[in-house]
PDB file of N, CA and C in Angstrom:
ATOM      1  N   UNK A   1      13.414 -12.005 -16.239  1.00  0.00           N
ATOM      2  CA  UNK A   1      12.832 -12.274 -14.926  1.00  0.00           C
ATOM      3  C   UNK A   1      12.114 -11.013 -14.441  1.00  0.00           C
ATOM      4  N   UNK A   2      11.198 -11.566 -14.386  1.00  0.00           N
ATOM      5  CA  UNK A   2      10.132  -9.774 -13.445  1.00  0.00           C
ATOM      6  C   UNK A   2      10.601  -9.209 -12.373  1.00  0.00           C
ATOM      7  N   UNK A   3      10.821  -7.927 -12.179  1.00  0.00           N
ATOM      8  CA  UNK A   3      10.691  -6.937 -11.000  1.00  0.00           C
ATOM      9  C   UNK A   3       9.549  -7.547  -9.560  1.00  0.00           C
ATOM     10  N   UNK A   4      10.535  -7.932  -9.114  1.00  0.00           N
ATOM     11  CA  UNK A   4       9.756  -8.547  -7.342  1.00  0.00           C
ATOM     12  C   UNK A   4       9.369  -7.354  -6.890  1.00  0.00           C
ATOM     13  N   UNK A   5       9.867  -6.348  -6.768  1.00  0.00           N
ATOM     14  CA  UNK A   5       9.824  -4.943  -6.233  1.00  0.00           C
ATOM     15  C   UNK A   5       8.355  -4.159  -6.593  1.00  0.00           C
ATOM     16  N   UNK A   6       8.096  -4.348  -8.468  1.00  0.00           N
ATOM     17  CA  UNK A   6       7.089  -3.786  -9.235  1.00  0.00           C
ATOM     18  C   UNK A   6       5.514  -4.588  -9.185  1.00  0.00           C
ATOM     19  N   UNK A   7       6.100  -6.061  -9.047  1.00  0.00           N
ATOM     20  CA  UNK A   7       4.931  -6.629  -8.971  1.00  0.00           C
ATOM     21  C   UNK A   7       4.422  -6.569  -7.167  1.00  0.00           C
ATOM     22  N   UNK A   8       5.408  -6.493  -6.308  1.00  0.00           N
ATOM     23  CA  UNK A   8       4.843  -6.249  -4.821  1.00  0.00           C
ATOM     24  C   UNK A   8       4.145  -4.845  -4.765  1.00  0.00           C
ATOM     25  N   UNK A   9       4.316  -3.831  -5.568  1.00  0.00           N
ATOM     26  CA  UNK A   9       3.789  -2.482  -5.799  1.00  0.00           C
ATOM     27  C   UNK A   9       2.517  -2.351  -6.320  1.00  0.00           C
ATOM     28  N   UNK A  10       2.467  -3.370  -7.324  1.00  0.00           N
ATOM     29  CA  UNK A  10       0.814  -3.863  -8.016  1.00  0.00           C
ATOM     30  C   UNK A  10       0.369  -4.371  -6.780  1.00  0.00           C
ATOM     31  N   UNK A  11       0.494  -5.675  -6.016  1.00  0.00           N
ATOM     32  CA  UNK A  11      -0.717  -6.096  -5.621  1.00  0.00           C
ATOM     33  C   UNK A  11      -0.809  -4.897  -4.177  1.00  0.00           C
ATOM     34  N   UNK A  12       0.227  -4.222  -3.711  1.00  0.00           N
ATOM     35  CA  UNK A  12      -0.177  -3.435  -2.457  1.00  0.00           C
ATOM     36  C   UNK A  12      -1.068  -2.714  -3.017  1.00  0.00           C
ATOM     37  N   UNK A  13      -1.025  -1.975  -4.166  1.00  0.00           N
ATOM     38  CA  UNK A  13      -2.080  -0.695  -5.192  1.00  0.00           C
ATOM     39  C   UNK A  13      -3.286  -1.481  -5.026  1.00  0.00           C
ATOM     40  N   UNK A  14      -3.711  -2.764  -5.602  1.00  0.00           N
ATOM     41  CA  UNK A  14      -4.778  -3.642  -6.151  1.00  0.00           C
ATOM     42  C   UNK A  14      -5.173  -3.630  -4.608  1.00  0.00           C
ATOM     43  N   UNK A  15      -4.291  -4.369  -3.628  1.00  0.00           N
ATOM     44  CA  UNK A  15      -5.058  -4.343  -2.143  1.00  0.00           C
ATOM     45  C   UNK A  15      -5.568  -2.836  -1.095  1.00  0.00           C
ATOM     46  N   UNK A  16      -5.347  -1.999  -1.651  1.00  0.00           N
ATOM     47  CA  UNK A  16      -5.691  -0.418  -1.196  1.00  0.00           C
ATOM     48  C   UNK A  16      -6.347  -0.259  -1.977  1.00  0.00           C
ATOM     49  N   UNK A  17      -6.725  -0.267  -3.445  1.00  0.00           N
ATOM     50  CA  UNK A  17      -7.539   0.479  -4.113  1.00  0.00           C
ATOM     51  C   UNK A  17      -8.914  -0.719  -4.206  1.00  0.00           C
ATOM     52  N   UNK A  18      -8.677  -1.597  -3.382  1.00  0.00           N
ATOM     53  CA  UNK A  18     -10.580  -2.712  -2.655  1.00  0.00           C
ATOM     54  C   UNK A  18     -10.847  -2.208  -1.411  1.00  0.00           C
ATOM     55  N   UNK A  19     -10.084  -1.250  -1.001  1.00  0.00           N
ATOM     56  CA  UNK A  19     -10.519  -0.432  -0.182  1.00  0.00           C
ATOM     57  C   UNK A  19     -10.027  -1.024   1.316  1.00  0.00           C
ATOM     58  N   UNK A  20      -9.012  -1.731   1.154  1.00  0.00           N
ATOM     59  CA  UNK A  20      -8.365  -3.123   2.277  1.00  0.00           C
ATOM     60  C   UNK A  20      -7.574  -1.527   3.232  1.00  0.00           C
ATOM     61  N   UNK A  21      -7.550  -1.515   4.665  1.00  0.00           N
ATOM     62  CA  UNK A  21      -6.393  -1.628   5.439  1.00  0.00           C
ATOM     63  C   UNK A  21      -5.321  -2.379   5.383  1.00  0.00           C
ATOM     64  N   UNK A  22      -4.471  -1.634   5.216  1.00  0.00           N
ATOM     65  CA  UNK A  22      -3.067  -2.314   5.631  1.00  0.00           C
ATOM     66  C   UNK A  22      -2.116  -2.111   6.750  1.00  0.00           C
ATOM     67  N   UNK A  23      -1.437  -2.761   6.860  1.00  0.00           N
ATOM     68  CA  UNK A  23      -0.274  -2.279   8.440  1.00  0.00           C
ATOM     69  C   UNK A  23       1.180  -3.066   7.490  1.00  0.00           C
ATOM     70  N   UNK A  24       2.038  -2.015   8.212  1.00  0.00           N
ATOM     71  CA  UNK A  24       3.384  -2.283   7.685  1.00  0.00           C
ATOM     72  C   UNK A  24       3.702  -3.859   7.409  1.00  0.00           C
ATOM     73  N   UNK A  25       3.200  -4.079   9.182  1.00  0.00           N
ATOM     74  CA  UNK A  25       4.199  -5.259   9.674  1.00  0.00           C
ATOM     75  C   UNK A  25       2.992  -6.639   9.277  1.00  0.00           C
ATOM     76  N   UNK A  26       2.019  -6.086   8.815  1.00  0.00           N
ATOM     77  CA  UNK A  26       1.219  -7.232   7.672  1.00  0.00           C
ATOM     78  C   UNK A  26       2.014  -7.644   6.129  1.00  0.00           C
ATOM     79  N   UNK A  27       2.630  -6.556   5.598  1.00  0.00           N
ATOM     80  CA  UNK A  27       3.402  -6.526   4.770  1.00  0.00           C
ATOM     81  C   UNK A  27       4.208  -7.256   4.246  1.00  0.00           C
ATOM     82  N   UNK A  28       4.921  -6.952   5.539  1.00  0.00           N
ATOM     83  CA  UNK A  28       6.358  -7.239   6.052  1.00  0.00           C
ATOM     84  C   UNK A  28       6.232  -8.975   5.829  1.00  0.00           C
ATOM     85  N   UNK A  29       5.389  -9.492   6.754  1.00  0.00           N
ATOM     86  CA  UNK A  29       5.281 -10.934   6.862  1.00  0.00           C
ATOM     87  C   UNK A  29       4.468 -11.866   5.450  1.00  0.00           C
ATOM     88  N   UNK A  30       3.885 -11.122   4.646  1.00  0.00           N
ATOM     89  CA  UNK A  30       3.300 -11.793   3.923  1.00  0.00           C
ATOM     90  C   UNK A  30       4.115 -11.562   2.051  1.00  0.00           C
ATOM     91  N   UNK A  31       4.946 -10.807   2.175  1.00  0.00           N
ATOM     92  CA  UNK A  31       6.363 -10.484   0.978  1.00  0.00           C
ATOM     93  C   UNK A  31       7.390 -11.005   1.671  1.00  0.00           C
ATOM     94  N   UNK A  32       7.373 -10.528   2.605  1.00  0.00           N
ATOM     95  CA  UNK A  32       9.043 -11.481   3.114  1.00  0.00           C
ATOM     96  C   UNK A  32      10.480 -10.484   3.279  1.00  0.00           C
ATOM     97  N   UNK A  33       9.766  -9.484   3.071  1.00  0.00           N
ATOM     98  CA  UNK A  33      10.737  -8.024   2.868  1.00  0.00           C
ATOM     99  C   UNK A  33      10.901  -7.668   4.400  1.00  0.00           C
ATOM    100  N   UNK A  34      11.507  -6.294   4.121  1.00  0.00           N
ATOM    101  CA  UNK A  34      11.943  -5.662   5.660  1.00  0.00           C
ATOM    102  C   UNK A  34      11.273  -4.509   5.366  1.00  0.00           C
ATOM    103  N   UNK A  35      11.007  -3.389   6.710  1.00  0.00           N
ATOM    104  CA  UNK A  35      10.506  -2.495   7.185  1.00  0.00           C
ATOM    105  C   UNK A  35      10.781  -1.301   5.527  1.00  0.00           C
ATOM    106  N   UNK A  36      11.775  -1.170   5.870  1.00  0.00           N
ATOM    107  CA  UNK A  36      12.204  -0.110   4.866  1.00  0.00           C
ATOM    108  C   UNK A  36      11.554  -0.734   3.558  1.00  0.00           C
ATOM    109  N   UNK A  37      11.919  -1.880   3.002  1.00  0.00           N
ATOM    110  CA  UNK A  37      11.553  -1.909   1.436  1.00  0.00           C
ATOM    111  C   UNK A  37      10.044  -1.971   1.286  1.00  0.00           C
ATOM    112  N   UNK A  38       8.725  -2.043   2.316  1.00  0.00           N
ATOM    113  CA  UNK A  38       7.533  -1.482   2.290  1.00  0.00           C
ATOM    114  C   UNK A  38       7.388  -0.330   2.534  1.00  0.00           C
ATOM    115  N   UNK A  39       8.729   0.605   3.355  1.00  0.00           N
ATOM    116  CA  UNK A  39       8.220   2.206   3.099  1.00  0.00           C
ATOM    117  C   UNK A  39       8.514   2.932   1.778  1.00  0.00           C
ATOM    118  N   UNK A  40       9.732   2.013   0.975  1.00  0.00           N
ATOM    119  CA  UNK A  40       9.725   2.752  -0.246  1.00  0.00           C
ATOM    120  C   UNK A  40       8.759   2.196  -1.373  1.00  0.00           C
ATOM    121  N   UNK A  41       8.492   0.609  -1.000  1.00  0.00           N
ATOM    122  CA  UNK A  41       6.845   0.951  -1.909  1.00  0.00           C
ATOM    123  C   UNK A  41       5.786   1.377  -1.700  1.00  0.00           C
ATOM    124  N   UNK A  42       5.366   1.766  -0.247  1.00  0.00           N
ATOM    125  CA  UNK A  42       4.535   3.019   0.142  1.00  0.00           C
ATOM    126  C   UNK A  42       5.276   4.279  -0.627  1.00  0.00           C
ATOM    127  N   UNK A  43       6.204   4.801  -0.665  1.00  0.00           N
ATOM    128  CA  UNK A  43       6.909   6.266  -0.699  1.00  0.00           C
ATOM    129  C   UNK A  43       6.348   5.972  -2.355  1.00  0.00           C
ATOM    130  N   UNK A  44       6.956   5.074  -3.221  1.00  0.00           N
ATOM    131  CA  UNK A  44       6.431   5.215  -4.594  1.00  0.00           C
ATOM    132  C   UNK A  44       5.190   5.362  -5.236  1.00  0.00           C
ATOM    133  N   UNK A  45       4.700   4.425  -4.420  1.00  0.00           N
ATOM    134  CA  UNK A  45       2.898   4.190  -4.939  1.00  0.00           C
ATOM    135  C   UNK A  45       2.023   5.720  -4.199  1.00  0.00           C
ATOM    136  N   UNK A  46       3.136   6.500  -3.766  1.00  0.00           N
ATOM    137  CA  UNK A  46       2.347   7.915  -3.224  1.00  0.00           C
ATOM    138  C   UNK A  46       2.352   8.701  -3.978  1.00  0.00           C
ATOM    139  N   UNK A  47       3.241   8.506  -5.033  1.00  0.00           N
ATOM    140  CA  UNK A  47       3.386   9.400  -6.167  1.00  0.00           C
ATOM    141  C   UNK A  47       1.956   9.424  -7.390  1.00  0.00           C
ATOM    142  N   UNK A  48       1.097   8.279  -6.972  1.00  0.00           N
ATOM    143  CA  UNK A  48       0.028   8.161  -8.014  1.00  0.00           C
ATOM    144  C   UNK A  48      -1.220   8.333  -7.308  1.00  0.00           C
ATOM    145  N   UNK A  49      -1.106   7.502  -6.001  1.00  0.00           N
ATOM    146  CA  UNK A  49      -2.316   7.239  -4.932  1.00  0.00           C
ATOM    147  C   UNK A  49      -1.943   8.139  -3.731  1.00  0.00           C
ATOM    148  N   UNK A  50      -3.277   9.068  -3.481  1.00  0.00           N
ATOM    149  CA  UNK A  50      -3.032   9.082  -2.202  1.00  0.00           C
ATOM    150  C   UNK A  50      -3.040   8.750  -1.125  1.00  0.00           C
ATOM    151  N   UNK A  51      -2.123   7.983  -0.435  1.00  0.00           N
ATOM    152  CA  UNK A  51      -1.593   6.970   0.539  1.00  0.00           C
ATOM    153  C   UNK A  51      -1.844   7.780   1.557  1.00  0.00           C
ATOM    154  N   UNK A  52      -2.686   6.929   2.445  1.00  0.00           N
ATOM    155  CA  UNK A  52      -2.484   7.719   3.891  1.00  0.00           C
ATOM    156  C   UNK A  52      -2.241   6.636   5.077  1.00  0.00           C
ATOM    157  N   UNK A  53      -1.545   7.941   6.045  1.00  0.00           N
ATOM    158  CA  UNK A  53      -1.368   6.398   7.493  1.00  0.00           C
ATOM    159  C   UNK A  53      -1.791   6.868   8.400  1.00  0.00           C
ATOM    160  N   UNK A  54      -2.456   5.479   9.377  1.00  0.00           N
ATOM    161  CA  UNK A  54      -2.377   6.252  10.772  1.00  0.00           C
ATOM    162  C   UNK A  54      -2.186   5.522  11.954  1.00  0.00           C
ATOM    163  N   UNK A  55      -1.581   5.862  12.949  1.00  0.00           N
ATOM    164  CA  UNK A  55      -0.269   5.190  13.686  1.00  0.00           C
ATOM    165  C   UNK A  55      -1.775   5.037  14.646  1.00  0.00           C
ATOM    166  N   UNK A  56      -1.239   3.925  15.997  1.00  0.00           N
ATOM    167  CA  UNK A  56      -1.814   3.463  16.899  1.00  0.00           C
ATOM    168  C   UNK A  56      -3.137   2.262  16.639  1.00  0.00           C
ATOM    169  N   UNK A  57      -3.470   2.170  17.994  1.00  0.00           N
ATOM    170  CA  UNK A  57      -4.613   1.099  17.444  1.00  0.00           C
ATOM    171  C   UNK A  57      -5.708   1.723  16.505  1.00  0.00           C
ATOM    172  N   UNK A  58      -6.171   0.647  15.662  1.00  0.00           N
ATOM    173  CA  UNK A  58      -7.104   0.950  14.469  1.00  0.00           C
ATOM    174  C   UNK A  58      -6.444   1.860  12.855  1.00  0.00           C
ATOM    175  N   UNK A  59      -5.240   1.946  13.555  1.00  0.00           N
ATOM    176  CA  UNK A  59      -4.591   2.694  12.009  1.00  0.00           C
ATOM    177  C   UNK A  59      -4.225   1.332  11.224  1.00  0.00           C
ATOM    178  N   UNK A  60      -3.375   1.916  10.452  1.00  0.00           N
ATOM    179  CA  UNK A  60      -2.955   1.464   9.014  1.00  0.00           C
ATOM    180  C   UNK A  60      -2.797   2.075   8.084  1.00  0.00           C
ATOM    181  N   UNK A  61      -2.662   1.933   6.658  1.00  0.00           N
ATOM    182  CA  UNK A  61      -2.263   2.335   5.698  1.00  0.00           C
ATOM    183  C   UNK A  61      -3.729   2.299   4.622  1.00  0.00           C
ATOM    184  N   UNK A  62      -4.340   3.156   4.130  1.00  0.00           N
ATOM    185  CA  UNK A  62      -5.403   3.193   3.241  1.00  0.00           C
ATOM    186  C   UNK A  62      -5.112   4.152   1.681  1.00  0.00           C
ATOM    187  N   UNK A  63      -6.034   3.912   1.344  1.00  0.00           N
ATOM    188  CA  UNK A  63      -6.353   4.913   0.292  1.00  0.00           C
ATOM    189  C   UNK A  63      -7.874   5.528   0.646  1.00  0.00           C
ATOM    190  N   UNK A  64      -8.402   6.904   0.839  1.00  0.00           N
ATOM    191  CA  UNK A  64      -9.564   7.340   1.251  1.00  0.00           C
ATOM    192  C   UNK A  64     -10.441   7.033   0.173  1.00  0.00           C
ATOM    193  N   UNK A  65     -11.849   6.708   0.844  1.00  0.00           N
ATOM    194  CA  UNK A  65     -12.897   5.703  -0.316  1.00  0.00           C
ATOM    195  C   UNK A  65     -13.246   6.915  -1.429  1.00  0.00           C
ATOM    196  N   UNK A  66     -13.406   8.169  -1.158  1.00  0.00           N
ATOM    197  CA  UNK A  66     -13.776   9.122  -2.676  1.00  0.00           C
ATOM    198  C   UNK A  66     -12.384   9.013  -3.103  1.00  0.00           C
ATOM    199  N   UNK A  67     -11.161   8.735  -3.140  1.00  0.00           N
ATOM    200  CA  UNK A  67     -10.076   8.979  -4.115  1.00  0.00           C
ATOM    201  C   UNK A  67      -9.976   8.115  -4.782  1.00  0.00           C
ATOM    202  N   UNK A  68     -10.824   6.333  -3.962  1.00  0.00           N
ATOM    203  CA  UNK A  68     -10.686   5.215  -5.093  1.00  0.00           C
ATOM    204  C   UNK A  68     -11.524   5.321  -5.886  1.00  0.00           C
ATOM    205  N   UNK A  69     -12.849   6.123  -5.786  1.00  0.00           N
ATOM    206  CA  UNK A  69     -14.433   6.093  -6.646  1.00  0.00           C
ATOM    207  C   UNK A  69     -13.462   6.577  -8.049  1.00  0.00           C
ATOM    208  N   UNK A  70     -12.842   7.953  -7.507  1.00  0.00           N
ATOM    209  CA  UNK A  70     -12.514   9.141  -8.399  1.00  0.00           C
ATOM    210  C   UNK A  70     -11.477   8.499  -9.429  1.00  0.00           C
ATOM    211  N   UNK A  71     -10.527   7.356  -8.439  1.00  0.00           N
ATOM    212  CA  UNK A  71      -9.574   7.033  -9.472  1.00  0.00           C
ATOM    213  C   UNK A  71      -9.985   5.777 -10.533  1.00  0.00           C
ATOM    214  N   UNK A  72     -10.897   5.238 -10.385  1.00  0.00           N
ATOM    215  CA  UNK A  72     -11.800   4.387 -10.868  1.00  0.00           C
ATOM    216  C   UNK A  72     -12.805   4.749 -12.115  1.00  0.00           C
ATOM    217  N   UNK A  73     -13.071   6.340 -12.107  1.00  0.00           N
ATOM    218  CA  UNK A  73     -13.959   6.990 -12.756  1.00  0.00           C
ATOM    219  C   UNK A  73     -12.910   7.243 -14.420  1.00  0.00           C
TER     220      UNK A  73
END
């Protein structure tokens, strides 16, 4: 049986690296998980991508557009 955990880690990577915003609590509702188990697949997928956040209106969770060109290259 596959890793729910590994494959929710692929498509968050696949949806940041099209250059998508994300927000936690978009996450949250569309996996079915809780707060914490999207910060530790944020915390993991930081180890490859650089993940960035930013709190208040208009934030979210990205990957900056030269790190996807670069990681693409």
């Amino acid at each position: 049986m596959p890793d729910n955990a590994y494959q929710r880690r692929r498509e968050i990577e696949r949806m940041l690296l099209s250059g998508k915003k994300l927000t936690i609590p978009y996450l949250m509702r569309i996996y079915g998980v809780s707060r914490n188990a999207i910060r530790k697949d944020l915390d993991t997928l930081s180890i490859c991508l650089p993940v960035m956040s930013r709190q208040g209106y208009g934030g979210g969770i990205h990957v900056p557009l030269l790190s996807v060109h670069f990681l693409h290259a």
